[in-house]
N, C-alpha and C. Protein backbone atom coordinates (compact mmCIF):
# COMPACT_ATOMS: atom_id res chain seq x y z
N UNK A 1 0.82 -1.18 0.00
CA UNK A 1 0.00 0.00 0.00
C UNK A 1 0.88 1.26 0.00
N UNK A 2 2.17 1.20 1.04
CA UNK A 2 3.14 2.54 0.88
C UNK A 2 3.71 2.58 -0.10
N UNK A 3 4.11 1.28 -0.95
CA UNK A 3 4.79 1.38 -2.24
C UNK A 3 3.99 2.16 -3.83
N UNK A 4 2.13 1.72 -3.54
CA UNK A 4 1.36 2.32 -4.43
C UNK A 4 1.42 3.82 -3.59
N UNK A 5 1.37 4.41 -2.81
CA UNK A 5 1.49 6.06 -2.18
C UNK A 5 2.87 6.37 -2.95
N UNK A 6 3.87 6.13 -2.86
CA UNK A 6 5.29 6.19 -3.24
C UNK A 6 5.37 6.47 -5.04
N UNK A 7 4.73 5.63 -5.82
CA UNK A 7 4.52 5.58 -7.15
C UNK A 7 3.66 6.86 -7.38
N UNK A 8 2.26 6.92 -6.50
CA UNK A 8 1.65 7.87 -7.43
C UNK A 8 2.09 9.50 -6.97
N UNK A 9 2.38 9.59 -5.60
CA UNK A 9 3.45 10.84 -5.28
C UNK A 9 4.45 11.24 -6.95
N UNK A 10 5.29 10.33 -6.75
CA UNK A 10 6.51 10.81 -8.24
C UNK A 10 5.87 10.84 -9.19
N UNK A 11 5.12 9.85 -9.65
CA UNK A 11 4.13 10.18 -10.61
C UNK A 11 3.67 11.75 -10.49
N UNK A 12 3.07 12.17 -9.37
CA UNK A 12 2.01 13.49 -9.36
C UNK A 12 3.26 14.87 -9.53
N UNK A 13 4.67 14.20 -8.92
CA UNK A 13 5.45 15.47 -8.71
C UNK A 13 6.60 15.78 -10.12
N UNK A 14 6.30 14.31 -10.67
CA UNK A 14 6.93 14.17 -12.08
C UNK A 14 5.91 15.27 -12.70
N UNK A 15 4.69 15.16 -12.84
CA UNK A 15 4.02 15.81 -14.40
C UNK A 15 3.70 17.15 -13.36
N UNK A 16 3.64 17.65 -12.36
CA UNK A 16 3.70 18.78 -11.73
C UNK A 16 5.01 19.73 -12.60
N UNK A 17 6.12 19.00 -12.21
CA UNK A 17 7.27 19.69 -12.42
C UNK A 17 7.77 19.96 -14.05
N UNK A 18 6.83 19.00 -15.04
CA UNK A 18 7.33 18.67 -16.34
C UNK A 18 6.17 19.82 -16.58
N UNK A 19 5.28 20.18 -16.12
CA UNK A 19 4.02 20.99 -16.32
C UNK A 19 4.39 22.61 -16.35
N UNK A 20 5.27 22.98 -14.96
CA UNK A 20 5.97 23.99 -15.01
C UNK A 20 6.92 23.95 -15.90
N UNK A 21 7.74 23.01 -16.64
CA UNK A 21 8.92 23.31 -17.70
C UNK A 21 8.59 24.16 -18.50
N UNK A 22 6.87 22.76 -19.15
CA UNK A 22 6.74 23.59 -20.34
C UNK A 22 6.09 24.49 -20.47
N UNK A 23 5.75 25.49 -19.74
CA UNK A 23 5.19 26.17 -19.75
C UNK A 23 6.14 27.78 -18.87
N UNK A 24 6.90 26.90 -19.43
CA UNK A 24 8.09 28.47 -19.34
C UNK A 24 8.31 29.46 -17.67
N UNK A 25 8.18 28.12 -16.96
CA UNK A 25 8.54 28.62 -15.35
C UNK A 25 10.12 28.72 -15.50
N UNK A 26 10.47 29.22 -14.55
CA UNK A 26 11.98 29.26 -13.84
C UNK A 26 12.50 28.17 -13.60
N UNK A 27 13.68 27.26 -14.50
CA UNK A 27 14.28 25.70 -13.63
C UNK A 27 13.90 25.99 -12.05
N UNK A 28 14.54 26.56 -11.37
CA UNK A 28 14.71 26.12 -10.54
C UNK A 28 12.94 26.39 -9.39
N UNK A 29 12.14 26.60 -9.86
CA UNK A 29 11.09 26.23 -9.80
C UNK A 29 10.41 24.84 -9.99
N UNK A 30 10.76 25.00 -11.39
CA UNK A 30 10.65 23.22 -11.92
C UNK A 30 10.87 22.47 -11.24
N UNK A 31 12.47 22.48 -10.51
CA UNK A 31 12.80 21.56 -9.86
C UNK A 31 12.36 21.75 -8.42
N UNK A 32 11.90 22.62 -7.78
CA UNK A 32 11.84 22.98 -6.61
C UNK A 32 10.42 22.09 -6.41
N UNK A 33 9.71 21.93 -7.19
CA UNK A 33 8.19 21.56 -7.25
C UNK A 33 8.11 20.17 -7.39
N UNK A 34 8.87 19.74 -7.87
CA UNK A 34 8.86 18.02 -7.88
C UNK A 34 9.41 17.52 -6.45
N UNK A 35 10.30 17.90 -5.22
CA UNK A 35 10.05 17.07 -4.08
C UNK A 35 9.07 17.86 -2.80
N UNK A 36 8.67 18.99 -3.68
CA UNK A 36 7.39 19.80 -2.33
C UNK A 36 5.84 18.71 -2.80
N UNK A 37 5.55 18.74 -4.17
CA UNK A 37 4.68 17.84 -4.80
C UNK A 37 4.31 16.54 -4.11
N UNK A 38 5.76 16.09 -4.49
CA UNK A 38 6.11 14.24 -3.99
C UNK A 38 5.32 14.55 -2.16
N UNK A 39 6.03 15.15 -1.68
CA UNK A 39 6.01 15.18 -0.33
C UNK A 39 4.76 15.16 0.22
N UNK A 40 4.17 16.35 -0.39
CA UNK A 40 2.41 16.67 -0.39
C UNK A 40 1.48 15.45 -0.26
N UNK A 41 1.78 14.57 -1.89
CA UNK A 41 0.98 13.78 -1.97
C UNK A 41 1.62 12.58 -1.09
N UNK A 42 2.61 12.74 -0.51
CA UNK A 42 2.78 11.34 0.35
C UNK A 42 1.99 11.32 1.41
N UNK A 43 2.06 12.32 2.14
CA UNK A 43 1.31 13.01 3.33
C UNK A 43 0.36 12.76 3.52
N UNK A 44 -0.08 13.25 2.05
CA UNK A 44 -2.06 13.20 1.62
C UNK A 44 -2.46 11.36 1.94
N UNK A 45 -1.57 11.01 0.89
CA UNK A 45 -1.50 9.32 1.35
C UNK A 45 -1.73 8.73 2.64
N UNK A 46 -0.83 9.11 3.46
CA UNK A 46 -0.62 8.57 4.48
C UNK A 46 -1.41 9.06 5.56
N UNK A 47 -2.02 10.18 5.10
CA UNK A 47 -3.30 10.46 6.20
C UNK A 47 -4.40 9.79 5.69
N UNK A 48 -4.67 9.50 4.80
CA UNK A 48 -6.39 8.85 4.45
C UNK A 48 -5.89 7.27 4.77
N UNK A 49 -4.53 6.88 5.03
CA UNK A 49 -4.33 5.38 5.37
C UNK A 49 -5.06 5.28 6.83
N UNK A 50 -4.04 6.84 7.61
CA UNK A 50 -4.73 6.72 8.78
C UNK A 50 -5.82 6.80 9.60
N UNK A 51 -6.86 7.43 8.67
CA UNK A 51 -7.99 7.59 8.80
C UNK A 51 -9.00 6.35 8.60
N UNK A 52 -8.57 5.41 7.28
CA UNK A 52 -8.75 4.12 6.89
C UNK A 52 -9.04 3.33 7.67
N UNK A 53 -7.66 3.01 8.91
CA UNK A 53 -7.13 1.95 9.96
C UNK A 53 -7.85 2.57 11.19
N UNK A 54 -8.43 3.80 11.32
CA UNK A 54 -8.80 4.15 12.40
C UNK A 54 -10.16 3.38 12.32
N UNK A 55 -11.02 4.23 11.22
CA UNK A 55 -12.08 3.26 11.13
C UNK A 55 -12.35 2.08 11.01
N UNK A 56 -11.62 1.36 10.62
CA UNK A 56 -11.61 -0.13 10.89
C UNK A 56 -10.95 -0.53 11.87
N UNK A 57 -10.49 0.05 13.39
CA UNK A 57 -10.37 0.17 14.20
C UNK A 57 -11.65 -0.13 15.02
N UNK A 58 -12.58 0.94 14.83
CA UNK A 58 -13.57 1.33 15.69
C UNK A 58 -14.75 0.42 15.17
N UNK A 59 -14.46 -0.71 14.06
CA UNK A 59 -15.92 -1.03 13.36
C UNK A 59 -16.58 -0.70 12.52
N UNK A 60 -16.27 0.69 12.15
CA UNK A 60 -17.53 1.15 11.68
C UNK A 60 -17.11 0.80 9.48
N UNK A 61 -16.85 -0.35 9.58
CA UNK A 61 -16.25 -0.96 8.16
C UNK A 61 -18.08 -1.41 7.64
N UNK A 62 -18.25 -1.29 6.69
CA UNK A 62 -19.44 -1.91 6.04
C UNK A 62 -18.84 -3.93 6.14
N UNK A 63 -20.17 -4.40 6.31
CA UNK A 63 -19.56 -6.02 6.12
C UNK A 63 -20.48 -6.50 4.99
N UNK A 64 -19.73 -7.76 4.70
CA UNK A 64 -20.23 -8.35 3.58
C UNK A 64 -21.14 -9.14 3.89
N UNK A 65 -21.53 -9.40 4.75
CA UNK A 65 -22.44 -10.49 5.54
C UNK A 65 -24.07 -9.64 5.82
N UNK A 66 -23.56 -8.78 5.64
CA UNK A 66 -24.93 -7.35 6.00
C UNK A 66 -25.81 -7.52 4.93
N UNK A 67 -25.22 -7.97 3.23
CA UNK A 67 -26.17 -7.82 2.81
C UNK A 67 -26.13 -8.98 1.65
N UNK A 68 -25.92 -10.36 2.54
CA UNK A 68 -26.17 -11.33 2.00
C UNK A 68 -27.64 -11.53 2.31
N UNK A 69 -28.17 -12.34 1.32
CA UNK A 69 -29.87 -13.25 2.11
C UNK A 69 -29.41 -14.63 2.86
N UNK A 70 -31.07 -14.56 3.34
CA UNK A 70 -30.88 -15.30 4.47
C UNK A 70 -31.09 -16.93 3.59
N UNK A 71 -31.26 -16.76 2.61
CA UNK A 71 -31.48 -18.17 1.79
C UNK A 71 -29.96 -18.75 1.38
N UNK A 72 -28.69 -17.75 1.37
CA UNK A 72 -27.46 -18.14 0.71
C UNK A 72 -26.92 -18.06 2.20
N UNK A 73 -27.44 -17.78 3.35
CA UNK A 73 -26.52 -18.30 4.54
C UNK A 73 -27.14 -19.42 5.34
N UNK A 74 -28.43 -19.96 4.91
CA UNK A 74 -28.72 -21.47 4.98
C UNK A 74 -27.93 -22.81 4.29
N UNK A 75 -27.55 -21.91 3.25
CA UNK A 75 -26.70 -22.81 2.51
C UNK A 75 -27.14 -23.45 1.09
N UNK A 76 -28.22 -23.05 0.72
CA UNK A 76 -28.66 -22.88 -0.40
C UNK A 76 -27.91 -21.83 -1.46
N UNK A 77 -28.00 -22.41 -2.54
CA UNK A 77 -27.40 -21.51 -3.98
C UNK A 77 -28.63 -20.45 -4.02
N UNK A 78 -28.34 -19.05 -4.28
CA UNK A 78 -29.41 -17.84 -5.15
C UNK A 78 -29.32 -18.30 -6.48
N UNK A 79 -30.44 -17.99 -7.09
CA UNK A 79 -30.60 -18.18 -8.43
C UNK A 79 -30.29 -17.15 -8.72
C-alpha cells in the first residue's frame, strides 16, 4: 500500500514539475516543485491510510455479511 502512495506521489510530482517546464517557469522552480509535490501527496496518502485503519479500528467498516440473504446463509445456492 506505501509502495502504491510512493509511485503515485513521483508520478504526481513528475508531471507537476514537467508541467511547469513547459510552460516556461523558472528551472529552478521546476525543480523545486517536484520534491514539495512528492512530499504533499505522500502526506495526503498517508493520512487517508490513517484515517482508513482508524475506522476499521472502531468497526464502523461496512460487512459483507450485511447484505447477503438469508437463503445463501442457509446454505442454499441464489438463483
Amino acid at each position: 500500500m506505501v509502495l502504491g502512495i510512493l509511485l503515485i506521489a513521483m508520478v504526481a510530482a513528475l508531471g507537476v514539475a514537467v508541467t511547469l517546464f513547459l510552460l516556461s517557469a523558472p528551472l529552478w522552480i521546476a525543480l523545486l516543485a517536484y520534491p514539495l509535490t512528492g512530499a504533499l501527496a505522500v502526506f495526503a496518502g498517508l493520512a487517508l491510510l490513517e484515517v482508513r485503519d482508524r475506522r476499521r479500528s472502531r468497526g464502523d467498516e461496512r460487512k459483507f455479511l450485511a447484505r447477503v440473504t438469508s437463503r445463501f446463509r442457509a446454505g442454499q445456492r441464489p438463483r
